[in-house]
ModelCIF file with pLDDT and N, C-alpha, C, O atoms, coordinates in Angstrom:
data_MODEL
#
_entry.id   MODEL 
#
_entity.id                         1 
_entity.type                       polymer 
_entity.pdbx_number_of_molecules   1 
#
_entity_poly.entity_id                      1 
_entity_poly.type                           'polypeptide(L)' 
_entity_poly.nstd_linkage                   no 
_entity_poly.nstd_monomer                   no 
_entity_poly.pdbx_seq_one_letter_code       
;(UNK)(UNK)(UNK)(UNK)(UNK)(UNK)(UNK)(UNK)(UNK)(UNK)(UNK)(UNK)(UNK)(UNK)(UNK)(UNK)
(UNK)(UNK)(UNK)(UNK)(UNK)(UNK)(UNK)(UNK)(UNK)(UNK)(UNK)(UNK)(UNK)(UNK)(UNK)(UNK)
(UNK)(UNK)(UNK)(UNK)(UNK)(UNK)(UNK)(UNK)(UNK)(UNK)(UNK)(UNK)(UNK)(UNK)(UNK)(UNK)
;
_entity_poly.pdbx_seq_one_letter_code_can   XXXXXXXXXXXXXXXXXXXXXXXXXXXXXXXXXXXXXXXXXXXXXXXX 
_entity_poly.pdbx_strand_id                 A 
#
loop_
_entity_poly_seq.entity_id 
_entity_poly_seq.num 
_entity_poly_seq.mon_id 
_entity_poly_seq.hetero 
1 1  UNK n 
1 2  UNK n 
1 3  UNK n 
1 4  UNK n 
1 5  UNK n 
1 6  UNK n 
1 7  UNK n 
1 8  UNK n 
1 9  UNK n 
1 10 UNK n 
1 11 UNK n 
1 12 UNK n 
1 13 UNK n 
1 14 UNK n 
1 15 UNK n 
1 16 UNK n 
1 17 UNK n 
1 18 UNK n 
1 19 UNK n 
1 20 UNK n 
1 21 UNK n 
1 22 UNK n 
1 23 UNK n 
1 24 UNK n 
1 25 UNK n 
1 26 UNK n 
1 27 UNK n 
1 28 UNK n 
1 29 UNK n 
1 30 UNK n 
1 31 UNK n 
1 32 UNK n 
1 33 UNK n 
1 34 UNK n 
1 35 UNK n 
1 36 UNK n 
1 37 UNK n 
1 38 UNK n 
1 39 UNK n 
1 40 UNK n 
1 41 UNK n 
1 42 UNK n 
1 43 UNK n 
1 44 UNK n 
1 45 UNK n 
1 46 UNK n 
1 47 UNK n 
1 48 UNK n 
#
_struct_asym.id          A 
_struct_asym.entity_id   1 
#
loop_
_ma_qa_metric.id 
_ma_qa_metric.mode 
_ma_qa_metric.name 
_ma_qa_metric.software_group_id 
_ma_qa_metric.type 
1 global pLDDT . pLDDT 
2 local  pLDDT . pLDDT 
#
_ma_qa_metric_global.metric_id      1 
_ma_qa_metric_global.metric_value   82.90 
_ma_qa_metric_global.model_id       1 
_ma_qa_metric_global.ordinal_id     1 
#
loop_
_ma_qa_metric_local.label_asym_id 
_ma_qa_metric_local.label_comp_id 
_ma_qa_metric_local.label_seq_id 
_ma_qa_metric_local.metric_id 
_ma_qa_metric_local.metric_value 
_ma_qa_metric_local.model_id 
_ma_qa_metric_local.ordinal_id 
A UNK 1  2 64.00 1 1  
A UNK 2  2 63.00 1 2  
A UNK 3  2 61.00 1 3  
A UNK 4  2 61.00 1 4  
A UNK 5  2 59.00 1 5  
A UNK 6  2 64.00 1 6  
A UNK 7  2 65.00 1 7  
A UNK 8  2 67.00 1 8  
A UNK 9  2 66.00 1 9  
A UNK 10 2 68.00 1 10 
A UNK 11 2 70.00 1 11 
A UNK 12 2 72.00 1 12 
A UNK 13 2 74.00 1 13 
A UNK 14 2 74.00 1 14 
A UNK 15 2 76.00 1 15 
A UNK 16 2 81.00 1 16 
A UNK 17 2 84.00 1 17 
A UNK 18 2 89.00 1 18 
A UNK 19 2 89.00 1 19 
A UNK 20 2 93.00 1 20 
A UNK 21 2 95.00 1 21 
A UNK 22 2 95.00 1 22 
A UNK 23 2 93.00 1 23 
A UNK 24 2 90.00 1 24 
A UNK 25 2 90.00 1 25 
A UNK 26 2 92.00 1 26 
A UNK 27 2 94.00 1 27 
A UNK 28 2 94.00 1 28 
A UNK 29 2 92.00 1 29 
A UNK 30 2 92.00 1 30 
A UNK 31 2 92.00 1 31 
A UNK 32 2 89.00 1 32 
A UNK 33 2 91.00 1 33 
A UNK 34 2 87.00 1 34 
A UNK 35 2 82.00 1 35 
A UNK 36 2 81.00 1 36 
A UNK 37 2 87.00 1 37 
A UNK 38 2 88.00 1 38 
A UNK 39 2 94.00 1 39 
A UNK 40 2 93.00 1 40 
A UNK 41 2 89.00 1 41 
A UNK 42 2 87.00 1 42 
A UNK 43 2 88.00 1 43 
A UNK 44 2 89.00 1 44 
A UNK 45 2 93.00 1 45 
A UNK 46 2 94.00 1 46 
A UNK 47 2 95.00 1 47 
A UNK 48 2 93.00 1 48 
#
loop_
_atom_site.group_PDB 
_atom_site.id 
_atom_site.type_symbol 
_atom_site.label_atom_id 
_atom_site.label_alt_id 
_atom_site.label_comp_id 
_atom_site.label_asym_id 
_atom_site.label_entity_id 
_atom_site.label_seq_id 
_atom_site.pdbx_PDB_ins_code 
_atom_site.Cartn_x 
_atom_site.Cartn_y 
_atom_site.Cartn_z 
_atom_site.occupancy 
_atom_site.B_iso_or_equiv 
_atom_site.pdbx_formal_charge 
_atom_site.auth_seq_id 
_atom_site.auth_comp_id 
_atom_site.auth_asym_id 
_atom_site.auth_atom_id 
_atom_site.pdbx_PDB_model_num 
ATOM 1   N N  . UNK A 1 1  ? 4.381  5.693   5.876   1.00 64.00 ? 1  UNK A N  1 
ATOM 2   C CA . UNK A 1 1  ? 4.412  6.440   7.121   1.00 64.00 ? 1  UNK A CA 1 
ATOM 3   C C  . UNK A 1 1  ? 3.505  7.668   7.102   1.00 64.00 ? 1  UNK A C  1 
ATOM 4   O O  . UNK A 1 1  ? 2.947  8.160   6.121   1.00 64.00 ? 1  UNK A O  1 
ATOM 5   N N  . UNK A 1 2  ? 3.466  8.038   8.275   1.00 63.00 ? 2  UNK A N  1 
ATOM 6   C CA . UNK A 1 2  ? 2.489  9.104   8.500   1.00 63.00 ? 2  UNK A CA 1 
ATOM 7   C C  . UNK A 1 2  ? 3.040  9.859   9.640   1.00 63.00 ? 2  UNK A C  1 
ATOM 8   O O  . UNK A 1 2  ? 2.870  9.309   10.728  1.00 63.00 ? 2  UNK A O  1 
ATOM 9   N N  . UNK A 1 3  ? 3.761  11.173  9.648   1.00 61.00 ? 3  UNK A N  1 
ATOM 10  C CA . UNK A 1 3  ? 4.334  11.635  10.437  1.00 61.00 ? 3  UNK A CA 1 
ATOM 11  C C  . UNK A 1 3  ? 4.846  13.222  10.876  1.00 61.00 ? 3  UNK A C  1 
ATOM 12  O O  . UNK A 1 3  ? 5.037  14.030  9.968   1.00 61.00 ? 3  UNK A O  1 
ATOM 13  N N  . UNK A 1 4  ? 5.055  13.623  12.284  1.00 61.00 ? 4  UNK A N  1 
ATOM 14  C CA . UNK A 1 4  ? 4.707  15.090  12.323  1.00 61.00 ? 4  UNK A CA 1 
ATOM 15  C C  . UNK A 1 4  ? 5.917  15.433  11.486  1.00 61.00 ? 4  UNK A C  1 
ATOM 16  O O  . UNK A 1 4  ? 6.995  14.851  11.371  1.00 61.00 ? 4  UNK A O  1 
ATOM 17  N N  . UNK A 1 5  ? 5.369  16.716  10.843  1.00 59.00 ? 5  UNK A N  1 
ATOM 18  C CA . UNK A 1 5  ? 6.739  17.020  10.272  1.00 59.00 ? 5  UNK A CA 1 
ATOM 19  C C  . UNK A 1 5  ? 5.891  18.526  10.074  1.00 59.00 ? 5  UNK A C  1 
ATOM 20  O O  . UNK A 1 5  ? 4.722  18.515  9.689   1.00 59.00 ? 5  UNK A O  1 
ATOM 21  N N  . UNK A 1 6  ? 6.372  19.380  10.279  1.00 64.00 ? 6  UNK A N  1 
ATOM 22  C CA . UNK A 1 6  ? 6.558  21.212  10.484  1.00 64.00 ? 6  UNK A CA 1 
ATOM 23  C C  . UNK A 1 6  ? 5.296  21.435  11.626  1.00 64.00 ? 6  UNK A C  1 
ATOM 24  O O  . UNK A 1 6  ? 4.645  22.460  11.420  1.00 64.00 ? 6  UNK A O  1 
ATOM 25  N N  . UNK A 1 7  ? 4.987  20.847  12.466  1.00 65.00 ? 7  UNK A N  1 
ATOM 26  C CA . UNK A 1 7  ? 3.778  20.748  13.563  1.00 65.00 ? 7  UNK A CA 1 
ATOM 27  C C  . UNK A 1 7  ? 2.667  20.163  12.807  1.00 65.00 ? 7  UNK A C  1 
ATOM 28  O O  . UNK A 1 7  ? 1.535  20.410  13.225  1.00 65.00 ? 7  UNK A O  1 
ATOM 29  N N  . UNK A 1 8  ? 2.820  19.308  11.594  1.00 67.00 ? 8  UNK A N  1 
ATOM 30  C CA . UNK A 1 8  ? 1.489  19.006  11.832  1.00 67.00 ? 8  UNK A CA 1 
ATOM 31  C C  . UNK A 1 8  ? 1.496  17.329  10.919  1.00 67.00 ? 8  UNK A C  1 
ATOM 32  O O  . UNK A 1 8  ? 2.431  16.860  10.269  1.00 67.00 ? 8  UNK A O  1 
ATOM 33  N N  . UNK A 1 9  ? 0.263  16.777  11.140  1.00 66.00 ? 9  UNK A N  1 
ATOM 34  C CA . UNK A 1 9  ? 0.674  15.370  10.199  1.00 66.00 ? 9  UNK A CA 1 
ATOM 35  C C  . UNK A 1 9  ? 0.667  15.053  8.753   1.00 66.00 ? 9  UNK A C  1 
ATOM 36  O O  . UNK A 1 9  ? -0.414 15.224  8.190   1.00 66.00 ? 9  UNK A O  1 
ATOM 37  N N  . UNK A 1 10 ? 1.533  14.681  8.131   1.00 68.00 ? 10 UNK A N  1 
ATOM 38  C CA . UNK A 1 10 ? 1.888  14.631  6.613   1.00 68.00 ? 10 UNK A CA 1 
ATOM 39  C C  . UNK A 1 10 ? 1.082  13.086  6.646   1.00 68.00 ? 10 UNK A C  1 
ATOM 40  O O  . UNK A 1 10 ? 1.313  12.237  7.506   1.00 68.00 ? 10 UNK A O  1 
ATOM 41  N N  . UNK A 1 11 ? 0.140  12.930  5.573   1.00 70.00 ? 11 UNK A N  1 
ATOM 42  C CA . UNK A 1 11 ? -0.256 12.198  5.184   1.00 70.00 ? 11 UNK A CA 1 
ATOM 43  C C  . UNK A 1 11 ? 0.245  11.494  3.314   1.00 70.00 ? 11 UNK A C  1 
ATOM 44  O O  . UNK A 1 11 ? -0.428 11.367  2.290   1.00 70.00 ? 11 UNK A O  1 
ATOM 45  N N  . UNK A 1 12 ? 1.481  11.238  3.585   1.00 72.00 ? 12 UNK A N  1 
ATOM 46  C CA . UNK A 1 12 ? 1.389  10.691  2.248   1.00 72.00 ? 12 UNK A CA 1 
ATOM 47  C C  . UNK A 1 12 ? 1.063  9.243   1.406   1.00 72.00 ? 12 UNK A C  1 
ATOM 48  O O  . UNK A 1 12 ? 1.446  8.977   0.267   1.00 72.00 ? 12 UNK A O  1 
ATOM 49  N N  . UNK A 1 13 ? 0.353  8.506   2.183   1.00 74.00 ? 13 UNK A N  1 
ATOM 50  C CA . UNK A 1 13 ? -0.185 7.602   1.403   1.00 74.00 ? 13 UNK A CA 1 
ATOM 51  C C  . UNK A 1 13 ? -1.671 8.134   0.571   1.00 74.00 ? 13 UNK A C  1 
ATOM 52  O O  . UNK A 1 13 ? -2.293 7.684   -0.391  1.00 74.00 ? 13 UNK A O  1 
ATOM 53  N N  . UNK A 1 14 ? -1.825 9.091   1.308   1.00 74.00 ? 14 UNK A N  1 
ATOM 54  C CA . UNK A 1 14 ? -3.386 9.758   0.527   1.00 74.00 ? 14 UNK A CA 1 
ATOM 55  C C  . UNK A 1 14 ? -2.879 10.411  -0.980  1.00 74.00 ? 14 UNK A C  1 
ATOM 56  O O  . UNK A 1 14 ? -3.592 11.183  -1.620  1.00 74.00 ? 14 UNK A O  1 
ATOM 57  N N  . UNK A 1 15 ? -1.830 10.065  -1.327  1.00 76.00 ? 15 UNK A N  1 
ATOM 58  C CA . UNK A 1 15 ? -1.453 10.449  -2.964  1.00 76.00 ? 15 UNK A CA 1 
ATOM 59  C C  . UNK A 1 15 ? -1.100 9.117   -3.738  1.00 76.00 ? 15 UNK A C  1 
ATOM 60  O O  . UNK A 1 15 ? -0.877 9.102   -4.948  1.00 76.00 ? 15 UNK A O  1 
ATOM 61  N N  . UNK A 1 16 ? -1.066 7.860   -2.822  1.00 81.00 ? 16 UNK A N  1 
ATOM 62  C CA . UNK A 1 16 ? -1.285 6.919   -3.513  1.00 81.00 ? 16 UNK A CA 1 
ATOM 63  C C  . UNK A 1 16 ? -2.173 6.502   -4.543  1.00 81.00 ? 16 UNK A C  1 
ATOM 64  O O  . UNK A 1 16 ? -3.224 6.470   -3.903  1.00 81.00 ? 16 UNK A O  1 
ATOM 65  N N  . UNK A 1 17 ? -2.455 6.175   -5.651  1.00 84.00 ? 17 UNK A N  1 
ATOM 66  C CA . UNK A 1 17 ? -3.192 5.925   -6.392  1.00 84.00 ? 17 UNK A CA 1 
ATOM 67  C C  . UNK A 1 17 ? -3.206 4.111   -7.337  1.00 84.00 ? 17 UNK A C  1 
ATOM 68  O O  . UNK A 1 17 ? -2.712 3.184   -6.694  1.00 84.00 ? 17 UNK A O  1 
ATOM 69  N N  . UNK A 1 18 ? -3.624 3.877   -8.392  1.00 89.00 ? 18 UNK A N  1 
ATOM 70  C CA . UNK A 1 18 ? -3.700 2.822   -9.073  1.00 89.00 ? 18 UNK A CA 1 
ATOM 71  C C  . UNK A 1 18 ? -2.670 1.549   -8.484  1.00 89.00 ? 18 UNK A C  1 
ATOM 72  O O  . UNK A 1 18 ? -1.771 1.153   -9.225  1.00 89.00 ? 18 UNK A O  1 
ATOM 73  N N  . UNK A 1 19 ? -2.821 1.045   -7.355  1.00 89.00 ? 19 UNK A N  1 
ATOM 74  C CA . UNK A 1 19 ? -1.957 0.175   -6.159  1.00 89.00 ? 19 UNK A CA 1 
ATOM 75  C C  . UNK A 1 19 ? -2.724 -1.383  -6.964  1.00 89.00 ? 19 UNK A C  1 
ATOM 76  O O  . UNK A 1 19 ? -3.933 -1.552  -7.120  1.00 89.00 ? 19 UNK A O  1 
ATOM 77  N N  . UNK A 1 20 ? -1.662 -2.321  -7.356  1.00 93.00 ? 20 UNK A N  1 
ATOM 78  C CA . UNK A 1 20 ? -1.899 -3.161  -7.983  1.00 93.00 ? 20 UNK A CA 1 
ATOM 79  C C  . UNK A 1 20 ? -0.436 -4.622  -7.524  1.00 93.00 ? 20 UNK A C  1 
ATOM 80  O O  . UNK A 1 20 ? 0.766  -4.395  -7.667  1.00 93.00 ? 20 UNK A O  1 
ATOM 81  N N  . UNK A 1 21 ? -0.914 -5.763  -7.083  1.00 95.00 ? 21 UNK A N  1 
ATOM 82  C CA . UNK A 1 21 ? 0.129  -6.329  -6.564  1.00 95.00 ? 21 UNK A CA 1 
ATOM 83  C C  . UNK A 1 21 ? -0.061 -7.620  -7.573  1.00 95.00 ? 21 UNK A C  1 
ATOM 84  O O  . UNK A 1 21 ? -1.220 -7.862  -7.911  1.00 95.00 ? 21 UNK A O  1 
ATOM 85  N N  . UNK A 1 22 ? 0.733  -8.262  -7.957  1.00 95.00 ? 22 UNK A N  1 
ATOM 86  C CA . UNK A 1 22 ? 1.179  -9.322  -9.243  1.00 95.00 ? 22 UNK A CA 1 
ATOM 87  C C  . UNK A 1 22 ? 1.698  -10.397 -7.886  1.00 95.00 ? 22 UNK A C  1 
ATOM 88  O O  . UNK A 1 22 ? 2.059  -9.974  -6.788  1.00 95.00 ? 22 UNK A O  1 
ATOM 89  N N  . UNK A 1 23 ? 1.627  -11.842 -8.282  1.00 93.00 ? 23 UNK A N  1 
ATOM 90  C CA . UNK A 1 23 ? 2.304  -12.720 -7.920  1.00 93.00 ? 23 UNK A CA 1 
ATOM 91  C C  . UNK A 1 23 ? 2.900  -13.489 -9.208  1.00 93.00 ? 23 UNK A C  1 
ATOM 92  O O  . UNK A 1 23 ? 2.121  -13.887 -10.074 1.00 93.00 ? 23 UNK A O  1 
ATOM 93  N N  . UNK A 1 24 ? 3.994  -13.650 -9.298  1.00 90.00 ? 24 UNK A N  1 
ATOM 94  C CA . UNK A 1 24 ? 4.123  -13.876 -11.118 1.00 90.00 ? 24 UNK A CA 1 
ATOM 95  C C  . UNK A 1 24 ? 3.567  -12.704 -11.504 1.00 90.00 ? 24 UNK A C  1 
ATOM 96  O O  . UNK A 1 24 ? 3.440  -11.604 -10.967 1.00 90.00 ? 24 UNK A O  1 
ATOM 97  N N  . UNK A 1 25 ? 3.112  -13.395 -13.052 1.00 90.00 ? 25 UNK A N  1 
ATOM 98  C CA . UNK A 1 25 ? 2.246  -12.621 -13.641 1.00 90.00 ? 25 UNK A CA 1 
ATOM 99  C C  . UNK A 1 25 ? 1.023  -12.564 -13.420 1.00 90.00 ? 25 UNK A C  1 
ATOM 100 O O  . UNK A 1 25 ? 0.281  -11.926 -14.167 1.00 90.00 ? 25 UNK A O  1 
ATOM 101 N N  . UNK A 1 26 ? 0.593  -13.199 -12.385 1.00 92.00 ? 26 UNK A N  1 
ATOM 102 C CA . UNK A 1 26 ? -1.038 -13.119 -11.795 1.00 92.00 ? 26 UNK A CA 1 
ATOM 103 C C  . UNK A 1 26 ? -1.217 -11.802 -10.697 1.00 92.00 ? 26 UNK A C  1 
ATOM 104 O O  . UNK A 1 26 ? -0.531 -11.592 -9.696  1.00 92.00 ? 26 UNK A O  1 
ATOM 105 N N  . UNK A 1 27 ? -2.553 -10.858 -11.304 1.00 94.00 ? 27 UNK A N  1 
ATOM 106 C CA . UNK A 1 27 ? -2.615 -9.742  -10.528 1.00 94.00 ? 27 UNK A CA 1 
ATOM 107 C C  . UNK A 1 27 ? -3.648 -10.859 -9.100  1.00 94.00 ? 27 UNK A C  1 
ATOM 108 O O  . UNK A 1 27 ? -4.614 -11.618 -9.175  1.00 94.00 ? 27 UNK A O  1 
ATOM 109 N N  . UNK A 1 28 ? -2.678 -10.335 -7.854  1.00 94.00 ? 28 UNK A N  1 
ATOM 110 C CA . UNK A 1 28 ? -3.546 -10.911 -6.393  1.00 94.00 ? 28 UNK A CA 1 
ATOM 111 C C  . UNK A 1 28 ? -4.012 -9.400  -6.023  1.00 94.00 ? 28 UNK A C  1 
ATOM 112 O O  . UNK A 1 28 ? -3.646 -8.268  -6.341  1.00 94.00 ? 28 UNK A O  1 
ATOM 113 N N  . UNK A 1 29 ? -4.919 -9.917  -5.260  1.00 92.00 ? 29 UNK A N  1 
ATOM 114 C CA . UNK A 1 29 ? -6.174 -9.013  -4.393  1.00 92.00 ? 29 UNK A CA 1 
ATOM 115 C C  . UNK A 1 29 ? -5.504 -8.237  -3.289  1.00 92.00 ? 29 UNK A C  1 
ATOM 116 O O  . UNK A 1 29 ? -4.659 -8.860  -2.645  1.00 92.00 ? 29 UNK A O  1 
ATOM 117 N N  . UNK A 1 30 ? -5.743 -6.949  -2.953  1.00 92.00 ? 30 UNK A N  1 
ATOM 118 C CA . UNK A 1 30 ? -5.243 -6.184  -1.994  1.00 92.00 ? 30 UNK A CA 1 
ATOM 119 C C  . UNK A 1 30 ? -6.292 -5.655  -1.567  1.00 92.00 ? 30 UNK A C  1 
ATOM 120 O O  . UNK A 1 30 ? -7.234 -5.238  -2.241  1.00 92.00 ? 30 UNK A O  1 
ATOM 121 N N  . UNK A 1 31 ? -6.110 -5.648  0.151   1.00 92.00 ? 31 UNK A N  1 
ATOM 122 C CA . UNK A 1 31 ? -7.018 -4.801  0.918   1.00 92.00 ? 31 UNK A CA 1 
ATOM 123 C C  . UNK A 1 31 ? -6.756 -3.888  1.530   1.00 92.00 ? 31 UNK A C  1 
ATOM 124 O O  . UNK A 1 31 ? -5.706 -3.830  2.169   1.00 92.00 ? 31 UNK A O  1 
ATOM 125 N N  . UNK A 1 32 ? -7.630 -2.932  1.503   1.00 89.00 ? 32 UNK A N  1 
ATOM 126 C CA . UNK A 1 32 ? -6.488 -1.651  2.347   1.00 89.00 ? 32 UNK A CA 1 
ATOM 127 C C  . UNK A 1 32 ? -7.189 -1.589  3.496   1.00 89.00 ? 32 UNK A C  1 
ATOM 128 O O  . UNK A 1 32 ? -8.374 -1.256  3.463   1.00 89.00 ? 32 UNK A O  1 
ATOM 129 N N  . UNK A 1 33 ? -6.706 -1.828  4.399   1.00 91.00 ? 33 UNK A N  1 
ATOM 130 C CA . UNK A 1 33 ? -7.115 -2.104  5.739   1.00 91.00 ? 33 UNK A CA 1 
ATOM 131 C C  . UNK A 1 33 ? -7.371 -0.899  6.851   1.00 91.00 ? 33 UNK A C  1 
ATOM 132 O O  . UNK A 1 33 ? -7.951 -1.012  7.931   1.00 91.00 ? 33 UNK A O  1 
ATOM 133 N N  . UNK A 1 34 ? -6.508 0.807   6.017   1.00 87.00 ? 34 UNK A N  1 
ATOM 134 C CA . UNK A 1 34 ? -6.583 1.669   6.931   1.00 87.00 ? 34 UNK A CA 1 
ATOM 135 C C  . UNK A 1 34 ? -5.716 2.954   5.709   1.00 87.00 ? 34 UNK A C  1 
ATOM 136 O O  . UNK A 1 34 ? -5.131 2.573   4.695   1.00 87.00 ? 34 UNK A O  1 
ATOM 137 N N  . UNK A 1 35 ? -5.790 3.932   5.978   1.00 82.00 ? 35 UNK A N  1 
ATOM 138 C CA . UNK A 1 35 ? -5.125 5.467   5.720   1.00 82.00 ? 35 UNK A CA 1 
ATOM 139 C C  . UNK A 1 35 ? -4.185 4.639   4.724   1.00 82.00 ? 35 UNK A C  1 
ATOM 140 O O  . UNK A 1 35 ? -4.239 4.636   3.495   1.00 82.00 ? 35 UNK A O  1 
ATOM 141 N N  . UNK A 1 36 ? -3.230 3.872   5.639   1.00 81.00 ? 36 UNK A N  1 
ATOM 142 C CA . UNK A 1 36 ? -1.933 3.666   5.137   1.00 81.00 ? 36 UNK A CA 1 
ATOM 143 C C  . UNK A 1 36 ? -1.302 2.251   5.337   1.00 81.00 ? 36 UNK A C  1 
ATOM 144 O O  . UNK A 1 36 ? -0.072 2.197   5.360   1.00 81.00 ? 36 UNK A O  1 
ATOM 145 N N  . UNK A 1 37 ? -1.847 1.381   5.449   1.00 87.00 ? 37 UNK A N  1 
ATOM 146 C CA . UNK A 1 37 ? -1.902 0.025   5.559   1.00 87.00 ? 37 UNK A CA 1 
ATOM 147 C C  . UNK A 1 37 ? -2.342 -0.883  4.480   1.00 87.00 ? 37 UNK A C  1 
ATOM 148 O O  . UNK A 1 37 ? -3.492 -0.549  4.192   1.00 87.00 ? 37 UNK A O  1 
ATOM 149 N N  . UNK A 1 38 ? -1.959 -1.880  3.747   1.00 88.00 ? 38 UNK A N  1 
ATOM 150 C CA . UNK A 1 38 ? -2.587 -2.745  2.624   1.00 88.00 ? 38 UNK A CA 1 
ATOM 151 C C  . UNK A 1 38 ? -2.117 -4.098  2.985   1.00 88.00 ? 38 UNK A C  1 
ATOM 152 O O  . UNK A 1 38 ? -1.080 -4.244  3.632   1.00 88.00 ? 38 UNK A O  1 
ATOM 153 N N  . UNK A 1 39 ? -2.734 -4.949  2.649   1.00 94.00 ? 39 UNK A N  1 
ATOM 154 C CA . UNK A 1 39 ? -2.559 -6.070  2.817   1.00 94.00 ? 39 UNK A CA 1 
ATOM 155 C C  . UNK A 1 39 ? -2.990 -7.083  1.980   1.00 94.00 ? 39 UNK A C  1 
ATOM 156 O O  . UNK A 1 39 ? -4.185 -7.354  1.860   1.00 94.00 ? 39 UNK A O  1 
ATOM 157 N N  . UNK A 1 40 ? -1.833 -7.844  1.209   1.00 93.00 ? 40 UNK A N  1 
ATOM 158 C CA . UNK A 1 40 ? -1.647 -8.622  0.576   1.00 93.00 ? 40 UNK A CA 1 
ATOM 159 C C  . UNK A 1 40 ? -1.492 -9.986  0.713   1.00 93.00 ? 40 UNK A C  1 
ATOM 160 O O  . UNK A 1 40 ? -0.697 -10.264 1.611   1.00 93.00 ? 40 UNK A O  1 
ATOM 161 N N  . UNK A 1 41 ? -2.149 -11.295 -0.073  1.00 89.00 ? 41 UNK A N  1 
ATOM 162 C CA . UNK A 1 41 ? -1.906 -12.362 0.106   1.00 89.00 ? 41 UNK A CA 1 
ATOM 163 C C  . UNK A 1 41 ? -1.751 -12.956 -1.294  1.00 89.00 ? 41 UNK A C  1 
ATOM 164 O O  . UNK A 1 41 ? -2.370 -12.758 -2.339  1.00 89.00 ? 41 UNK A O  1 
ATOM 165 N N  . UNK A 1 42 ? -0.449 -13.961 -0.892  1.00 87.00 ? 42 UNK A N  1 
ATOM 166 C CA . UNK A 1 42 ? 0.575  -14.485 -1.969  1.00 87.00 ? 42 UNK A CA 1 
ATOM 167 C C  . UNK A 1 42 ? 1.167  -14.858 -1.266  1.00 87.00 ? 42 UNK A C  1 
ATOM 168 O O  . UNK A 1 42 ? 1.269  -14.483 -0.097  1.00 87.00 ? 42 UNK A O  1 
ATOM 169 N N  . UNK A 1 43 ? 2.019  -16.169 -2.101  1.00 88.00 ? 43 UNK A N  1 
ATOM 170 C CA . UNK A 1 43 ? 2.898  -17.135 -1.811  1.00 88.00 ? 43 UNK A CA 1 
ATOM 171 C C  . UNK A 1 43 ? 4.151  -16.518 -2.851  1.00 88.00 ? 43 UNK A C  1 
ATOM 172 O O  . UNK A 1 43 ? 3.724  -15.870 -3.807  1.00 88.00 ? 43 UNK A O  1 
ATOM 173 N N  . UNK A 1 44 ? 5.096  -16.610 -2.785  1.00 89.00 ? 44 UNK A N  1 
ATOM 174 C CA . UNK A 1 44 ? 6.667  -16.468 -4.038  1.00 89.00 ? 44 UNK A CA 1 
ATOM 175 C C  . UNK A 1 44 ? 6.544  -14.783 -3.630  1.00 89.00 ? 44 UNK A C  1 
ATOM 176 O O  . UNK A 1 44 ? 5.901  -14.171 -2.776  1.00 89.00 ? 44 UNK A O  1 
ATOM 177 N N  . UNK A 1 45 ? 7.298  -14.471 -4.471  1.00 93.00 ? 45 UNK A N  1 
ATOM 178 C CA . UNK A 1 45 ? 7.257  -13.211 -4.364  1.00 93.00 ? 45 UNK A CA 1 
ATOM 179 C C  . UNK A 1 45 ? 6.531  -12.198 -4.987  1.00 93.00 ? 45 UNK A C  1 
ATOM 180 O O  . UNK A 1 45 ? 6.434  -12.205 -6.214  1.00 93.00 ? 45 UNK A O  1 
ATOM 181 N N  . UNK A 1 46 ? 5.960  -11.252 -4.253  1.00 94.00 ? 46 UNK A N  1 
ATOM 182 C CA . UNK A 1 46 ? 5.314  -10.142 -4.831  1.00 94.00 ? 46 UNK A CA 1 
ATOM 183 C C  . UNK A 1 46 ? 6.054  -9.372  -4.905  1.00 94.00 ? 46 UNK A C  1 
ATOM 184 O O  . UNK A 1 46 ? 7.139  -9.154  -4.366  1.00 94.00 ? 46 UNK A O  1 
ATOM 185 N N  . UNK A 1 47 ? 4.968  -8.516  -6.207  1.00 95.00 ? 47 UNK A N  1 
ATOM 186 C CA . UNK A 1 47 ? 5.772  -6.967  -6.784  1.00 95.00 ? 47 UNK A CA 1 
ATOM 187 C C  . UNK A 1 47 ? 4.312  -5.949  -6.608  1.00 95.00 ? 47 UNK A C  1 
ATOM 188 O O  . UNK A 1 47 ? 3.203  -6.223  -7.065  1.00 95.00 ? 47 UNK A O  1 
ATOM 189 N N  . UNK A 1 48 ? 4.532  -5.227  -6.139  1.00 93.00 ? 48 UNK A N  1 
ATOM 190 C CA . UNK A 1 48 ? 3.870  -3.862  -5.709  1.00 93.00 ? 48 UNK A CA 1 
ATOM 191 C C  . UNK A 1 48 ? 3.680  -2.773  -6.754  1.00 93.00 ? 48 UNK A C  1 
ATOM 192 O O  . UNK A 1 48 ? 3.165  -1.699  -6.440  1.00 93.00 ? 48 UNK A O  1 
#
């Protein structure tokens, strides 16, 4: 999220860092599509 908070906008995905997504044990490809948006493709479940 990205949101007003004391009048003005808190950006906290911009402290995100080393963002890495596994399907199994296979690291899959992530795109970050915006500020605060990523997008992942995988089948089973991912871990973030």
């Amino acid at each position: 999220p990205a949101w007003n908070a004391l009048y003005q906008i808190r950006d906290f995905s911009g402290h995100v860092q080393q963002v890495e997504a596994f399907v199994g044990s296979e690291v899959t490809p992530i795109e970050k599509l915006d500020k605060q948006t990523w997008r992942i493709k995988g089948k089973g479940t991912i871990r973030v």
